[in-house]
Protein backbone atom coordinates (compact mmCIF):
# COMPACT_ATOMS: atom_id res chain seq x y z
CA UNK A 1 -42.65 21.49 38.14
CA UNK A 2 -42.20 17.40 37.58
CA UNK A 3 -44.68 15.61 39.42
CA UNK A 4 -42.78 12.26 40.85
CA UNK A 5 -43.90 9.20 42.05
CA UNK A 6 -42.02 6.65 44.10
CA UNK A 7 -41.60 3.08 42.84
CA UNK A 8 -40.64 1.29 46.13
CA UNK A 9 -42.22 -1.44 47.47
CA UNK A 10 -45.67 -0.80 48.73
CA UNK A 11 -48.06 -3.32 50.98
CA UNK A 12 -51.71 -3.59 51.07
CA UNK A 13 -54.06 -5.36 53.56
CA UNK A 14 -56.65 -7.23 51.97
CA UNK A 15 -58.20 -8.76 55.10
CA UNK A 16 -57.07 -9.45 59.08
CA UNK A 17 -54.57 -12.49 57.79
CA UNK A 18 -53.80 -11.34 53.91
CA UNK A 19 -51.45 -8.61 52.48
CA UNK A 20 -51.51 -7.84 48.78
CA UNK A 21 -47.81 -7.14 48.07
CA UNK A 22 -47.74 -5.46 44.24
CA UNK A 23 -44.31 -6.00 42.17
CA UNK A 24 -43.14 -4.54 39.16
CA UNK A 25 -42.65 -6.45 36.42
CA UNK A 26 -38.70 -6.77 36.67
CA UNK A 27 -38.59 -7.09 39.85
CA UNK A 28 -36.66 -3.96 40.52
CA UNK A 29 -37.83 -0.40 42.36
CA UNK A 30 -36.22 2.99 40.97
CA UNK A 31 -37.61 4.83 44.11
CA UNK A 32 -38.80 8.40 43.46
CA UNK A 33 -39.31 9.05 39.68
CA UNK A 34 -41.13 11.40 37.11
CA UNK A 35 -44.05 10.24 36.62
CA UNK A 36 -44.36 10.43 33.22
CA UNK A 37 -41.45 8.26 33.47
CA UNK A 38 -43.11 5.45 35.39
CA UNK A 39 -46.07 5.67 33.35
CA UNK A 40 -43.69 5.10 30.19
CA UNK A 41 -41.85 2.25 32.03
CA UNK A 42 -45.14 0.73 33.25
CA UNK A 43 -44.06 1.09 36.70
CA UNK A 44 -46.90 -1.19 38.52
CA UNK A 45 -45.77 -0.03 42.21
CA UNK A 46 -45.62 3.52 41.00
CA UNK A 47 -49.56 3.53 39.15
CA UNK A 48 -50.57 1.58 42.57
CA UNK A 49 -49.14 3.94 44.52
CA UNK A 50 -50.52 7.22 42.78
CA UNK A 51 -54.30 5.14 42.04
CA UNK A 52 -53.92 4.98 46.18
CA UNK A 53 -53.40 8.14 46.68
CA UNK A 54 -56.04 9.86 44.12
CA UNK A 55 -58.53 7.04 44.65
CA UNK A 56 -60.44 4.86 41.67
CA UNK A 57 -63.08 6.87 41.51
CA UNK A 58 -60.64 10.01 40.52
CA UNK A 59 -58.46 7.86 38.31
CA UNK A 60 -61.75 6.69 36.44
CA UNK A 61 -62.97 10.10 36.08
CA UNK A 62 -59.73 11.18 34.40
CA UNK A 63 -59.45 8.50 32.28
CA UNK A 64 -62.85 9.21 30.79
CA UNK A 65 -62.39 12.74 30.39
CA UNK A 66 -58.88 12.08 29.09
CA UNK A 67 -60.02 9.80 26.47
CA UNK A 68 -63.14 11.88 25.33
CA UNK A 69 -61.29 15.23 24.62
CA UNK A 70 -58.84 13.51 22.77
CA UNK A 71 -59.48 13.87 18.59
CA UNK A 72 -60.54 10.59 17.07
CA UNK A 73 -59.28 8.81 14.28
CA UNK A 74 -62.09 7.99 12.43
CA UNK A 75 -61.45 4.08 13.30
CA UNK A 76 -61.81 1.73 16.20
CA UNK A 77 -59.40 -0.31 17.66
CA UNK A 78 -58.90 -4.01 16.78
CA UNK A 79 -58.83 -5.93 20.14
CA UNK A 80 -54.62 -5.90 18.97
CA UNK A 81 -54.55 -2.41 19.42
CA UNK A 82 -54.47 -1.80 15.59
CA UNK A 83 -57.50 0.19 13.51
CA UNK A 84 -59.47 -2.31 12.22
């Protein structure tokens, strides 16, 4: 089973008069996709979308348990992304 998201334009109200209207970078939507697909891509609509639907707290939560059973290198990260 492929778990999809959809990467279509998405609005968010961020008070009685504001709405927060995400966009991906290109300025295009590929509707419903793999995920692992719009991850690749860095689909912003699709991440919103799925972060809305699983909530922060979830995605946090993951992303900490994700990056702590994962084997290290040995070396740390330069803030360019490269071991230092």
């Amino acid at each position: 089973m492929v778990s999809t998201v959809d990467d279509s334009p998405i609005e968010f109200s961020r008070n009685e008069t504001e709405m927060w209207k995400p966009k991906n970078y290109d300025g295009t939507f590929l509707g419903p996709i793999p995920l692992i697909e719009a991850l690749a891509k860095s689909r912003n609509l699709a991440t919103v979308r799925l972060l809305n639907e699983i909530g922060v707290d979830t995605a946090i939560r993951m992303a900490r348990t994700s990056a702590s059973s994962r084997p290290s290198s040995g070396t740390s990260p330069s803030p360019s992304g490269r071991p230092a």
